[in-house]
PDB file of N, CA and C in Angstrom:
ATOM      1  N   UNK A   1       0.843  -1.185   0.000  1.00  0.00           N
ATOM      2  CA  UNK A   1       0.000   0.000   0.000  1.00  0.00           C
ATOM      3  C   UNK A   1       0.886   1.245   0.000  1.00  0.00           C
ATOM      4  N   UNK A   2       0.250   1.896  -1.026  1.00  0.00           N
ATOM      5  CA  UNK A   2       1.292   3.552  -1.012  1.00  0.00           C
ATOM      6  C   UNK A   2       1.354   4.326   0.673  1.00  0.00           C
ATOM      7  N   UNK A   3       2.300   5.236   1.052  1.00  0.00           N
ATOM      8  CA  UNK A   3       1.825   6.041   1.798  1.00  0.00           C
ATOM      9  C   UNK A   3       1.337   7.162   1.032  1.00  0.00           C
ATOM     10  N   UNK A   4       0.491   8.398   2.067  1.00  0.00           N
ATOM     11  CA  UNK A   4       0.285   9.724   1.501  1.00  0.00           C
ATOM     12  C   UNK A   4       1.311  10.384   0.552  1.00  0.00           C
ATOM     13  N   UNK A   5       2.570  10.023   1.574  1.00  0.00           N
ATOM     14  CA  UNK A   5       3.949  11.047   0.851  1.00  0.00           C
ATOM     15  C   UNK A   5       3.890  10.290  -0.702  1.00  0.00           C
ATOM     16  N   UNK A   6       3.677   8.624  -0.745  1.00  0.00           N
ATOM     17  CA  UNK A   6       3.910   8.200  -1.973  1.00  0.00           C
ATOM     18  C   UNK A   6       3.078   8.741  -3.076  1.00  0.00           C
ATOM     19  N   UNK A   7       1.734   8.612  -2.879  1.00  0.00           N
ATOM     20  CA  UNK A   7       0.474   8.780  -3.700  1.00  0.00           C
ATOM     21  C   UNK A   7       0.684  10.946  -4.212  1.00  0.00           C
ATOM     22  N   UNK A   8       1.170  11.275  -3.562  1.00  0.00           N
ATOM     23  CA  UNK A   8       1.624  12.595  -3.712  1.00  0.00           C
ATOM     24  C   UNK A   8       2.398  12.956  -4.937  1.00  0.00           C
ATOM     25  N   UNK A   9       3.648  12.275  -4.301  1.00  0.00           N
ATOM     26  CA  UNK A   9       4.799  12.301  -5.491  1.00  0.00           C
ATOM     27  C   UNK A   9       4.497  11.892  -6.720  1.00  0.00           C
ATOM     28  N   UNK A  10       3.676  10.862  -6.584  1.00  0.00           N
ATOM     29  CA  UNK A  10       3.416  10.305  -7.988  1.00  0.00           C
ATOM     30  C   UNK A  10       2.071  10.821  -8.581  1.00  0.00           C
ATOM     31  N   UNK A  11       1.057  11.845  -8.211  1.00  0.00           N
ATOM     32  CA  UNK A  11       0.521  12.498  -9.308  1.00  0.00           C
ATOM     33  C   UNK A  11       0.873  13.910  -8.894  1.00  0.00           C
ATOM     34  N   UNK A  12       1.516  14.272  -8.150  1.00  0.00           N
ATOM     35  CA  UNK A  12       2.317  15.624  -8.153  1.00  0.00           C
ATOM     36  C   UNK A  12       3.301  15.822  -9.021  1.00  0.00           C
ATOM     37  N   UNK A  13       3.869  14.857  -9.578  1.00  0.00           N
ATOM     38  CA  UNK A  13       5.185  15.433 -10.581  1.00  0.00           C
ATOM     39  C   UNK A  13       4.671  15.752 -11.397  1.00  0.00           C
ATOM     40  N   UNK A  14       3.086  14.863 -12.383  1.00  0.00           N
ATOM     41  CA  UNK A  14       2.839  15.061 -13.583  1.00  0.00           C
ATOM     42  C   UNK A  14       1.463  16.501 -13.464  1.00  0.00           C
ATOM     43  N   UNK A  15       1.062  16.208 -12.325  1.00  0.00           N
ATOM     44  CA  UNK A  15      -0.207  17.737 -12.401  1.00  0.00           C
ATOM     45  C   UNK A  15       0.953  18.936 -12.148  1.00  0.00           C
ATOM     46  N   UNK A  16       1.896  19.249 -11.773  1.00  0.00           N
ATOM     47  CA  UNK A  16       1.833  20.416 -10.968  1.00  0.00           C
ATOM     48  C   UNK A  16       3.878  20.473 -12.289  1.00  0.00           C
ATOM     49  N   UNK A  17       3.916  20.103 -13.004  1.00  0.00           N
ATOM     50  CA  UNK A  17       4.866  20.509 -14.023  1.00  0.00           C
ATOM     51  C   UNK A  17       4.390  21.595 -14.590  1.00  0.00           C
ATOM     52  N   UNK A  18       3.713  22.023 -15.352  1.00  0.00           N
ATOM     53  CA  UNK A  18       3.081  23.699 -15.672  1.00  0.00           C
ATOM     54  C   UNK A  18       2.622  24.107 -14.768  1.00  0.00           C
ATOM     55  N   UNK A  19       2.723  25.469 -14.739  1.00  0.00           N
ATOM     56  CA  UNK A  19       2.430  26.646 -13.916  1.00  0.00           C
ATOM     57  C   UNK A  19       0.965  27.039 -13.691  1.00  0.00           C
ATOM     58  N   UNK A  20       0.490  26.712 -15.183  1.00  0.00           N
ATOM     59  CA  UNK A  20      -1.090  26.631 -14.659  1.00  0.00           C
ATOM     60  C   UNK A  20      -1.953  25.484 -13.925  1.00  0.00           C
ATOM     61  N   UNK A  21      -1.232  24.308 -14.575  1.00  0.00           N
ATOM     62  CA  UNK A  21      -1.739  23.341 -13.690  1.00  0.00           C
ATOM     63  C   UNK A  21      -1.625  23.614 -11.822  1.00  0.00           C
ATOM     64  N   UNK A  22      -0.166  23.728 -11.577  1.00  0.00           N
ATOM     65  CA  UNK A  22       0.291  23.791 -10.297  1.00  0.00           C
ATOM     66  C   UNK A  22      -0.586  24.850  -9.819  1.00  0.00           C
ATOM     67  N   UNK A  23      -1.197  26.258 -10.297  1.00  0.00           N
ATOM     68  CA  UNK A  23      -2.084  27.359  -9.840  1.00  0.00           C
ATOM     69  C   UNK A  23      -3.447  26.430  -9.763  1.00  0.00           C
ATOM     70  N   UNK A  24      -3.695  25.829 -10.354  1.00  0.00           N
ATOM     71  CA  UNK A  24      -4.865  24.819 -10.009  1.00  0.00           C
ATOM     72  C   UNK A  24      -4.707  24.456  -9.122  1.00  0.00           C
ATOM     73  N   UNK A  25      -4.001  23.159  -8.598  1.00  0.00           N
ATOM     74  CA  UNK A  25      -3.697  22.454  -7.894  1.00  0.00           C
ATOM     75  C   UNK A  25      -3.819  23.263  -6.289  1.00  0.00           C
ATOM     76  N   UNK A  26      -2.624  24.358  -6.643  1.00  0.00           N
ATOM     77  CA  UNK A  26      -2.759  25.209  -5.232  1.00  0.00           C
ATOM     78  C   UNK A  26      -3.831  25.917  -4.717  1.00  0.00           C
ATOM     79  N   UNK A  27      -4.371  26.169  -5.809  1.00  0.00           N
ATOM     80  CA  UNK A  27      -5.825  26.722  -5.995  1.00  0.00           C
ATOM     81  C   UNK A  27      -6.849  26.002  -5.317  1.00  0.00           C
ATOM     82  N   UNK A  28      -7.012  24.885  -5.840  1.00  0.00           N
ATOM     83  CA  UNK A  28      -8.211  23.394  -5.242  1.00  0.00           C
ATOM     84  C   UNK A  28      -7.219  23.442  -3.593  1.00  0.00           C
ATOM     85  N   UNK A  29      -5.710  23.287  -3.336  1.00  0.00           N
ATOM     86  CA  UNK A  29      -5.542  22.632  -1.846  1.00  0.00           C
ATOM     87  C   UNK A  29      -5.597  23.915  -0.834  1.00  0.00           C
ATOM     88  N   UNK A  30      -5.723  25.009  -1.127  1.00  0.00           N
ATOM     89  CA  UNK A  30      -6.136  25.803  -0.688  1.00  0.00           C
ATOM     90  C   UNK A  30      -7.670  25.998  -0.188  1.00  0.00           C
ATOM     91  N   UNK A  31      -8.244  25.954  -1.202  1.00  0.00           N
ATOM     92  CA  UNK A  31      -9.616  26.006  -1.297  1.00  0.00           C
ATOM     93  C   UNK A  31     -10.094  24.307   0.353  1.00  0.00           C
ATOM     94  N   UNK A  32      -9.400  23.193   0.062  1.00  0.00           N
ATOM     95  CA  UNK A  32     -10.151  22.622   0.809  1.00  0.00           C
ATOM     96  C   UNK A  32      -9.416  22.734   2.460  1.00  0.00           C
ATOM     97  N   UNK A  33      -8.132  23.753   2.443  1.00  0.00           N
ATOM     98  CA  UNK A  33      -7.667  23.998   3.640  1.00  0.00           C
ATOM     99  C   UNK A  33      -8.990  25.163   4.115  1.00  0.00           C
ATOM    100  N   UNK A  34      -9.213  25.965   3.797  1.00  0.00           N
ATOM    101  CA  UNK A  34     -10.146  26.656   4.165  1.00  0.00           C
ATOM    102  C   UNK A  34     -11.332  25.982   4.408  1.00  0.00           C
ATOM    103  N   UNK A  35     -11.999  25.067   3.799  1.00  0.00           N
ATOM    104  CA  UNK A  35     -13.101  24.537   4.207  1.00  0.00           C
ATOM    105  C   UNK A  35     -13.044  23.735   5.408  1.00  0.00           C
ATOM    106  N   UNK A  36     -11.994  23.084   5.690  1.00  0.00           N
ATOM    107  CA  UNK A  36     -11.660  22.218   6.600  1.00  0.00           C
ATOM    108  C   UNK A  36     -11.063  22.557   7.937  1.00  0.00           C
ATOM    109  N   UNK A  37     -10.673  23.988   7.703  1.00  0.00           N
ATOM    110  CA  UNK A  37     -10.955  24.662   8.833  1.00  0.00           C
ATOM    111  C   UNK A  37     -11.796  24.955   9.657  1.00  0.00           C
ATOM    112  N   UNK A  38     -12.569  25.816   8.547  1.00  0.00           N
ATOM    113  CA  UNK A  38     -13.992  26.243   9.095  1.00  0.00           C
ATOM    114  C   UNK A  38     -15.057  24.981   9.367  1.00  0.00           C
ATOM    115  N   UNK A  39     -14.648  23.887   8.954  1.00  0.00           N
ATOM    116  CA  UNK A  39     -16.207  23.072   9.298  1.00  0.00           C
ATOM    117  C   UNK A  39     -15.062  22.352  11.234  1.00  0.00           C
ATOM    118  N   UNK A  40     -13.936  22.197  11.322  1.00  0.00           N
ATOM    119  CA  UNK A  40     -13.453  21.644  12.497  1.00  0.00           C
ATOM    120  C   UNK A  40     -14.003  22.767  13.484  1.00  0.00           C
ATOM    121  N   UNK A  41     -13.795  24.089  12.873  1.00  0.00           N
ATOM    122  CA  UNK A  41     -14.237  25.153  14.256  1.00  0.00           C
ATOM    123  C   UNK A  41     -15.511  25.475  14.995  1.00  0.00           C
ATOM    124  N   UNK A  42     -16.558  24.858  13.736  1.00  0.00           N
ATOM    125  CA  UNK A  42     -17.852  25.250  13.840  1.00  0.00           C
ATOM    126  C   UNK A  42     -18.333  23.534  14.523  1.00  0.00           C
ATOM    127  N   UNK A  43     -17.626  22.270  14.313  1.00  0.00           N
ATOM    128  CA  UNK A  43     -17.861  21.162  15.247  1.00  0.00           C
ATOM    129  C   UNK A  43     -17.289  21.779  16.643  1.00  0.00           C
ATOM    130  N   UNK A  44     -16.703  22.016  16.803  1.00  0.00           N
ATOM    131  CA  UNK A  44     -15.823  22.502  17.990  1.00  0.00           C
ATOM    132  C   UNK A  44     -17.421  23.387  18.560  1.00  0.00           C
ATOM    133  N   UNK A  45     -17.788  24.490  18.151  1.00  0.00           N
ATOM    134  CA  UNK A  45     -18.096  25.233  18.811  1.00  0.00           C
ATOM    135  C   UNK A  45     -19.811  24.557  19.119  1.00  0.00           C
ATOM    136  N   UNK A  46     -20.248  23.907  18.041  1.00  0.00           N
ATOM    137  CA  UNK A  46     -21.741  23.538  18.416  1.00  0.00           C
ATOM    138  C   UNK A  46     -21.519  22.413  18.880  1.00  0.00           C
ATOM    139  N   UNK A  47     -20.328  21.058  18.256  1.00  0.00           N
ATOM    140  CA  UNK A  47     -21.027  19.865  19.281  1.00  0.00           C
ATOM    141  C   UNK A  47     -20.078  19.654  20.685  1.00  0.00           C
ATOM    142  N   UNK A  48     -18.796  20.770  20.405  1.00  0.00           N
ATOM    143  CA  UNK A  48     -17.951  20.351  21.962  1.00  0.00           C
ATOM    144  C   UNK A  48     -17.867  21.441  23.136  1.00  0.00           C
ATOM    145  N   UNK A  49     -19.287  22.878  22.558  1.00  0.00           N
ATOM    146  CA  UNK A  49     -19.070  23.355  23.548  1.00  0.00           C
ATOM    147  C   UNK A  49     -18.240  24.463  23.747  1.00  0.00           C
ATOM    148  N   UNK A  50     -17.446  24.865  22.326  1.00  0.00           N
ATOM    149  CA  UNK A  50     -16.052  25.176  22.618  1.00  0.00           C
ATOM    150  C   UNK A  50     -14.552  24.676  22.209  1.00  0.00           C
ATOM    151  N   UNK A  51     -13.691  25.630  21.859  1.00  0.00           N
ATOM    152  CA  UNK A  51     -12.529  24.914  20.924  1.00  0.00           C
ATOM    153  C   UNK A  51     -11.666  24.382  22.521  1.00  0.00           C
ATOM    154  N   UNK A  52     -11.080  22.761  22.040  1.00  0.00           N
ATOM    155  CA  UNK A  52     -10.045  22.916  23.299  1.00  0.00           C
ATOM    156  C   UNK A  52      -9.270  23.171  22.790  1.00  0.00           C
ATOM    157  N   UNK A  53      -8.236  22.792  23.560  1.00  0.00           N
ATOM    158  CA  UNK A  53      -6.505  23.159  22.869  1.00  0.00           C
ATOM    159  C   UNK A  53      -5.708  22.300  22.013  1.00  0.00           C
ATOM    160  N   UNK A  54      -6.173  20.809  22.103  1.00  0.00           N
ATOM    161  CA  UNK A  54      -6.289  20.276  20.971  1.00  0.00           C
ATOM    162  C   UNK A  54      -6.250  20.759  19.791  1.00  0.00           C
ATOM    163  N   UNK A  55      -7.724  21.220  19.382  1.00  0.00           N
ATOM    164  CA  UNK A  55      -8.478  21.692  17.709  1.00  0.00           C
ATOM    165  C   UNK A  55      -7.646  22.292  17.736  1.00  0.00           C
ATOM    166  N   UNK A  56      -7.376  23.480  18.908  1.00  0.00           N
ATOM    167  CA  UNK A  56      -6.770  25.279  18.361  1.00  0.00           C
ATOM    168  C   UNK A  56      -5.664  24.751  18.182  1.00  0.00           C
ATOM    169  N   UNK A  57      -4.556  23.775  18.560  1.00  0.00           N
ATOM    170  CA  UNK A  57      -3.446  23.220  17.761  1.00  0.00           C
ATOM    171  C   UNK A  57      -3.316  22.698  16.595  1.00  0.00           C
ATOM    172  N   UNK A  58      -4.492  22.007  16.351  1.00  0.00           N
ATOM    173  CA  UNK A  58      -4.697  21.384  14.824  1.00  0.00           C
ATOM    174  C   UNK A  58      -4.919  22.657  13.986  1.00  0.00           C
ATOM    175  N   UNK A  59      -5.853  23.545  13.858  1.00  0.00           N
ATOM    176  CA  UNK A  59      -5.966  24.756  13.287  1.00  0.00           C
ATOM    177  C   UNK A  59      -4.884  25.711  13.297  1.00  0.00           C
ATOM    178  N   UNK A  60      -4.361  25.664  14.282  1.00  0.00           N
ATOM    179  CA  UNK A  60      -3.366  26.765  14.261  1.00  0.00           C
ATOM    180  C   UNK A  60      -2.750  26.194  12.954  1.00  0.00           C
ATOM    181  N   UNK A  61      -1.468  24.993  13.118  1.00  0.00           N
ATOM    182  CA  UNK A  61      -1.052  23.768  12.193  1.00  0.00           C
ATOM    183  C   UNK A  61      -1.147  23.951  10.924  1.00  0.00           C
ATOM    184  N   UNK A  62      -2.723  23.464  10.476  1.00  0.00           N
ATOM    185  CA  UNK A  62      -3.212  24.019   9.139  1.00  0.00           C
ATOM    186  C   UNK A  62      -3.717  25.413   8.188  1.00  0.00           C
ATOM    187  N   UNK A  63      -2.946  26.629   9.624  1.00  0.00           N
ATOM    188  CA  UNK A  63      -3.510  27.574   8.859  1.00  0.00           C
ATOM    189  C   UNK A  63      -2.062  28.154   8.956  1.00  0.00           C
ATOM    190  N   UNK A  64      -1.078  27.719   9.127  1.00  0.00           N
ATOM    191  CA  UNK A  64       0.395  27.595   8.988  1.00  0.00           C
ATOM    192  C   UNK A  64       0.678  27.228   7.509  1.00  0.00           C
ATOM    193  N   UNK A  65       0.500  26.342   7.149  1.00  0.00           N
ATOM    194  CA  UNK A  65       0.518  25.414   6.274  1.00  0.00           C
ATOM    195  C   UNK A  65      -0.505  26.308   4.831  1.00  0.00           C
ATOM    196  N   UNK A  66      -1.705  26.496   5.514  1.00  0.00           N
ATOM    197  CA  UNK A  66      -2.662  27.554   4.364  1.00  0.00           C
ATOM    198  C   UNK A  66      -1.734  28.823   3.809  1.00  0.00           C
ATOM    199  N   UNK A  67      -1.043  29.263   5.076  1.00  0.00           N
ATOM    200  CA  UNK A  67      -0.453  30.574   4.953  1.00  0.00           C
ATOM    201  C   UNK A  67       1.061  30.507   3.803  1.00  0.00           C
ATOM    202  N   UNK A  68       1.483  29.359   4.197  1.00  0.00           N
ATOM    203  CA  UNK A  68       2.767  28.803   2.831  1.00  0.00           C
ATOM    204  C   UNK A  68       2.146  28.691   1.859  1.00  0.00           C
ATOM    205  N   UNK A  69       1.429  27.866   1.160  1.00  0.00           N
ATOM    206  CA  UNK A  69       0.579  27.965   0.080  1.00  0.00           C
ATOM    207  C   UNK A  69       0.279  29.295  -0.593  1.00  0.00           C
ATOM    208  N   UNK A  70      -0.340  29.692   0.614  1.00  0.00           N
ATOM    209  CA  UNK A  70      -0.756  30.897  -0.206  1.00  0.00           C
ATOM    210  C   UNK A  70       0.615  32.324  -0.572  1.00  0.00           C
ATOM    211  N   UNK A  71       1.277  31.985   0.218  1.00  0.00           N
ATOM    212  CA  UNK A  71       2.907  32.597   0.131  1.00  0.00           C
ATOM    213  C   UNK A  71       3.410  32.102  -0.951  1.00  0.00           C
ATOM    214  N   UNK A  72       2.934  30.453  -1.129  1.00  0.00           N
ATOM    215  CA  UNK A  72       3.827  30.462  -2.478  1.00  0.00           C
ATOM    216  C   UNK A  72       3.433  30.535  -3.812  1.00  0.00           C
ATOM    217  N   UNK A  73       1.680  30.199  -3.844  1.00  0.00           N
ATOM    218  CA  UNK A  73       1.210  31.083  -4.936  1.00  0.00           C
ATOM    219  C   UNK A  73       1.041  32.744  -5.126  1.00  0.00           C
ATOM    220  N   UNK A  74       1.319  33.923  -4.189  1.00  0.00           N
ATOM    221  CA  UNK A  74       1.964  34.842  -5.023  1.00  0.00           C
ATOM    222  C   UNK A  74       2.796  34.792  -5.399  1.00  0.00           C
ATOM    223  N   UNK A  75       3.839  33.989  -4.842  1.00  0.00           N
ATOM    224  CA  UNK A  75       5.336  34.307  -5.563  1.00  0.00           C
ATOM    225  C   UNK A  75       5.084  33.931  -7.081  1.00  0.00           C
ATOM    226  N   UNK A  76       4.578  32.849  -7.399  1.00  0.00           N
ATOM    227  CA  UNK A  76       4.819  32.407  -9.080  1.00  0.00           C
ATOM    228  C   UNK A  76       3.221  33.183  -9.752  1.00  0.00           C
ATOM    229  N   UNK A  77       2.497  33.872  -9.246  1.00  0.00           N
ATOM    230  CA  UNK A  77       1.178  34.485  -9.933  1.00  0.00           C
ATOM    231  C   UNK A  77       1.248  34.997 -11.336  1.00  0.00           C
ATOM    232  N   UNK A  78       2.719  36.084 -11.058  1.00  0.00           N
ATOM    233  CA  UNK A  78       2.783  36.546 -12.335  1.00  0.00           C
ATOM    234  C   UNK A  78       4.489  36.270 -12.893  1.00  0.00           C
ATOM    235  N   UNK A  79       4.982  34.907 -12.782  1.00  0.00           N
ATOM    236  CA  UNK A  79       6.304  34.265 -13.282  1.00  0.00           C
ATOM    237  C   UNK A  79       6.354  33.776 -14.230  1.00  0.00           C
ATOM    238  N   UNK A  80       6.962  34.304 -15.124  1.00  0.00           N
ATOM    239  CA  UNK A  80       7.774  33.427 -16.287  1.00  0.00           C
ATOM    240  C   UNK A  80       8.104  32.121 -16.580  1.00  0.00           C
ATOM    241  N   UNK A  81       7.995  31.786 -17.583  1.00  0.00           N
ATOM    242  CA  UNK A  81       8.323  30.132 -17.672  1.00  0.00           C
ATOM    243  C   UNK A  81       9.781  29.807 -17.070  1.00  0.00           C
ATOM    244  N   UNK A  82      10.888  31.106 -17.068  1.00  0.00           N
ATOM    245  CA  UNK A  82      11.953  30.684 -16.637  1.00  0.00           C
ATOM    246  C   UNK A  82      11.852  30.698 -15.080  1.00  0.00           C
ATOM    247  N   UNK A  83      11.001  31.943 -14.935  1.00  0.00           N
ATOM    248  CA  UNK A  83      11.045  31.511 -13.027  1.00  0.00           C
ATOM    249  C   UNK A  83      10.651  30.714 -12.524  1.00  0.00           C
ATOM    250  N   UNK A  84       9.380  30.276 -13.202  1.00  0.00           N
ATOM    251  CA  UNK A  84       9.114  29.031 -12.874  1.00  0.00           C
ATOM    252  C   UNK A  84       9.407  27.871 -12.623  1.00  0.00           C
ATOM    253  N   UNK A  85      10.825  27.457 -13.799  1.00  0.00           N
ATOM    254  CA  UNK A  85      11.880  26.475 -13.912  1.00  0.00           C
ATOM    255  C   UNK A  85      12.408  26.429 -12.166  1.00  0.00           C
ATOM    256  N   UNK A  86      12.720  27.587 -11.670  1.00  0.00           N
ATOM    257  CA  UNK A  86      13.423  27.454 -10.298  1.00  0.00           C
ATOM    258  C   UNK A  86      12.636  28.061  -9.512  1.00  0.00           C
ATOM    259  N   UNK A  87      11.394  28.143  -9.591  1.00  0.00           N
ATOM    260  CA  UNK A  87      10.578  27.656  -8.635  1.00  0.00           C
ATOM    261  C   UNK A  87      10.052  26.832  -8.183  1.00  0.00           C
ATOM    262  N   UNK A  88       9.857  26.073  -9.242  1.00  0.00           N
ATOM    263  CA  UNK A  88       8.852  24.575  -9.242  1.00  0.00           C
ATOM    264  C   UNK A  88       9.598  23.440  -8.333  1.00  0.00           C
ATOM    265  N   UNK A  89      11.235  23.649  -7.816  1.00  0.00           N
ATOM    266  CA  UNK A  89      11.255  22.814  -6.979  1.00  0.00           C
ATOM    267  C   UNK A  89      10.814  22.710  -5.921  1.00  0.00           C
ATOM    268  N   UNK A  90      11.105  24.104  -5.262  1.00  0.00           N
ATOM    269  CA  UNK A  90      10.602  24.693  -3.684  1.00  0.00           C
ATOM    270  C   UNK A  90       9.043  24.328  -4.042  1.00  0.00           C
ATOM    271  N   UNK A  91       8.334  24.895  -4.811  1.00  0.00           N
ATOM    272  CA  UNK A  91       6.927  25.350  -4.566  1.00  0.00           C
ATOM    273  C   UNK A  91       6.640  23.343  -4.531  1.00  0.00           C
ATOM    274  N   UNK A  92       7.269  22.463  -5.310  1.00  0.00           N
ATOM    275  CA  UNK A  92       6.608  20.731  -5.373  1.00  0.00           C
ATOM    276  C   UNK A  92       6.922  20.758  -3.582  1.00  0.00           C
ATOM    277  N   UNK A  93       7.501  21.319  -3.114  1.00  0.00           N
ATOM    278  CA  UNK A  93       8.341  20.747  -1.883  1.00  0.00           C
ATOM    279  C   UNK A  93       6.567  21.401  -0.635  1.00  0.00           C
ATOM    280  N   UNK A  94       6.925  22.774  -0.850  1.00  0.00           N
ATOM    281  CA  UNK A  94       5.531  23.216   0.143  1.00  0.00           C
ATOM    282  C   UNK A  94       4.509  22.491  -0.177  1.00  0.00           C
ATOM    283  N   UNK A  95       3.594  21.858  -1.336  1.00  0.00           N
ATOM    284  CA  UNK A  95       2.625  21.374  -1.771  1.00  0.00           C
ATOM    285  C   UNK A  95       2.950  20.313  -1.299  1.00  0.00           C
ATOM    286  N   UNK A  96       3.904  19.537  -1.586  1.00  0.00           N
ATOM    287  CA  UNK A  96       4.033  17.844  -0.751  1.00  0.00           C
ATOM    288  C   UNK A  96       4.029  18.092   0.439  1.00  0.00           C
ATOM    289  N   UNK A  97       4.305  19.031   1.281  1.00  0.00           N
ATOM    290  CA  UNK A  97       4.377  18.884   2.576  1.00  0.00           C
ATOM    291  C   UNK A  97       2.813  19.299   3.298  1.00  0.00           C
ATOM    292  N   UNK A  98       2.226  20.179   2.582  1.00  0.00           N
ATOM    293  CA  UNK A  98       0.632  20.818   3.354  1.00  0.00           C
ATOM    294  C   UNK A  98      -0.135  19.293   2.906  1.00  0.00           C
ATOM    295  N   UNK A  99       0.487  18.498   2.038  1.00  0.00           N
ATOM    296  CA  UNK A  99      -0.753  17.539   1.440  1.00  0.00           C
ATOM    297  C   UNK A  99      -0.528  16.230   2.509  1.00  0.00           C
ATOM    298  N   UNK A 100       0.767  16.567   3.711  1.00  0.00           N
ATOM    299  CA  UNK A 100       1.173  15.223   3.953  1.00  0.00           C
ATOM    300  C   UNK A 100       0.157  16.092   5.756  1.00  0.00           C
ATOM    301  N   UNK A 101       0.713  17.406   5.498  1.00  0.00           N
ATOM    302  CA  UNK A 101       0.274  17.585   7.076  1.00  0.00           C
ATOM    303  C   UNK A 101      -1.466  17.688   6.952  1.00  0.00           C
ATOM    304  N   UNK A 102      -1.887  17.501   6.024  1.00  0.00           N
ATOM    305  CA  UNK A 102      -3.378  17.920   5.834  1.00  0.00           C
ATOM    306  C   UNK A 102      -3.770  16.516   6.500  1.00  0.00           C
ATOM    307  N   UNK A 103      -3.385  15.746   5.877  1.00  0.00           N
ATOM    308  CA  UNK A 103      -3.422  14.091   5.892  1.00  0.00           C
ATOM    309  C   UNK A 103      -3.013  13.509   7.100  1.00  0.00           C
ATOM    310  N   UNK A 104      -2.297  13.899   8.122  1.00  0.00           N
ATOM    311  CA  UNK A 104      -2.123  13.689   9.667  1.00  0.00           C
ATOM    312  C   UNK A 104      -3.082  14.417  10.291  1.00  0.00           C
ATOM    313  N   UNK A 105      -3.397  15.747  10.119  1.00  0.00           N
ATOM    314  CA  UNK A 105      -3.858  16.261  11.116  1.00  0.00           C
ATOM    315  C   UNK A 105      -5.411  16.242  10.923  1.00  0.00           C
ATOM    316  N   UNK A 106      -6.494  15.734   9.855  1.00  0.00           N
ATOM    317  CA  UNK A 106      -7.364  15.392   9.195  1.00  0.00           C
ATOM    318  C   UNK A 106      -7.369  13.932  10.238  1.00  0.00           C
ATOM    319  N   UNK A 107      -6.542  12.767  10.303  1.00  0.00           N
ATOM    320  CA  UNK A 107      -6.716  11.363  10.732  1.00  0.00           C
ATOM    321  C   UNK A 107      -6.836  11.925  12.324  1.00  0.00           C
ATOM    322  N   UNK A 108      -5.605  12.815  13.051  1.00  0.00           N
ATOM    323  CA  UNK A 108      -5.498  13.282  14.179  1.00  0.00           C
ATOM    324  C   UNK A 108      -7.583  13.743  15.110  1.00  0.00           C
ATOM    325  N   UNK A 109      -7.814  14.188  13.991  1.00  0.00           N
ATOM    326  CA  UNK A 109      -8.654  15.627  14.262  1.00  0.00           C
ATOM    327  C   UNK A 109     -10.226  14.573  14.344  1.00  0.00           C
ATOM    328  N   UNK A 110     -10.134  13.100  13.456  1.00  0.00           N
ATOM    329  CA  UNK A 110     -11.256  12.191  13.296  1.00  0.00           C
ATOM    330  C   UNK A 110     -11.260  11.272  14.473  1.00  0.00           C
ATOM    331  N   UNK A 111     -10.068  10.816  14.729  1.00  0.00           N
ATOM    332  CA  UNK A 111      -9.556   9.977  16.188  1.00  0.00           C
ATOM    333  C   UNK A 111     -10.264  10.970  17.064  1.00  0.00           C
ATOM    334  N   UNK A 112      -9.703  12.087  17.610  1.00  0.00           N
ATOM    335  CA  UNK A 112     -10.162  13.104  18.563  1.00  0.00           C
ATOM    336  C   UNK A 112     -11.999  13.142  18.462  1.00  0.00           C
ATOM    337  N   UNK A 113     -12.444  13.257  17.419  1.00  0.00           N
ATOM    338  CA  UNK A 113     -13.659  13.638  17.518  1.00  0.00           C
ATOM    339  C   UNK A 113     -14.259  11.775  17.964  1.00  0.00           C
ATOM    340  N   UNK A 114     -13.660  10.964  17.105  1.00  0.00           N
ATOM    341  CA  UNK A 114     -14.254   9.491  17.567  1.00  0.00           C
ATOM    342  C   UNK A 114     -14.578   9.513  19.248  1.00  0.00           C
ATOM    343  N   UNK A 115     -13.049   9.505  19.529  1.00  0.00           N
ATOM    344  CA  UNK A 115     -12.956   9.269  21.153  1.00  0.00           C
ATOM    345  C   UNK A 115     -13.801  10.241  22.107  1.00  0.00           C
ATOM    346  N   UNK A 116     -13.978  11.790  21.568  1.00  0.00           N
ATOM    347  CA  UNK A 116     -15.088  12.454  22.140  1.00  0.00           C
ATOM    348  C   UNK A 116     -16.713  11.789  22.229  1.00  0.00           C
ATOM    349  N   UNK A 117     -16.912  11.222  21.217  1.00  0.00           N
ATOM    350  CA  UNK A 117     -17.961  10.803  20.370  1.00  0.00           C
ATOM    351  C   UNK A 117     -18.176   9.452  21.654  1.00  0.00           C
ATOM    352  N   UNK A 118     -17.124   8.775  22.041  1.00  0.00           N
ATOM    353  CA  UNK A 118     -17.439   7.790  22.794  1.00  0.00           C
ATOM    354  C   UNK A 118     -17.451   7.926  24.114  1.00  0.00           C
ATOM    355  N   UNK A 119     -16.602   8.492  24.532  1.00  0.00           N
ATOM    356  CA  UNK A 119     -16.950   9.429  25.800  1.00  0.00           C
ATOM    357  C   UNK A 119     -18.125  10.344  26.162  1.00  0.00           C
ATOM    358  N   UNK A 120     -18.791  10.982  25.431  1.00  0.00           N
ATOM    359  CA  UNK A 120     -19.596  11.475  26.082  1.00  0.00           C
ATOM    360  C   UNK A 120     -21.005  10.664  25.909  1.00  0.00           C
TER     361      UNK A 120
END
């Protein structure tokens, strides 16, 4: 069985080689960092009562992670095919990494809510 990091690498090299693709790409993992924020804060607040320190660590985490993304799509917004050439390593590197921490702290954040879920 692949891990995350594997399944990454291997349709990350071929989506995110052009610049428009990769603005997609960052575009869509952006888009579901924001959603996945907002739906953990709004469980937090209607079914637990309140964020503990838990969530506000997981959120903090992923809006770390939102904030690189989005740091590294201005940098290439308006870049050249040549800047792009030496960007595209760094920028594969932030995208593999928000897609690996999305993917821990997503399993982290379902455990937490399970074990709430059975406890109360």
């Amino acid at each position: 069985m692949q891990t995350t990091s594997q399944k990454v690498k291997k349709t990350s090299r071929s989506k995110i080689d052009s610049l428009e693709h990769f603005k997609q790409e960052f575009a869509a993992l952006l888009s579901r960092f924001d959603q996945e924020i907002a739906n953990s804060a709004q469980y937090e607040r209607v079914e637990m009562d309140g964020p503990s320190n838990d969530l506000i660590n997981d959120l903090n985490r992923l809006k770390l992670h939102r904030s690189k993304l989005k740091d590294m799509l201005l940098s290439f917004e308006n870049a050249t095919a040549e800047e792009w050439v030496s960007i595209r390593p760094m920028a594969r590197k932030v995208y593999e990494k928000a897609i690996e921490a999305r993917s821990k702290i997503n399993k982290e954040v379902a455990r937490k809510k399970a074990t709430a879920g059975i406890i109360r």
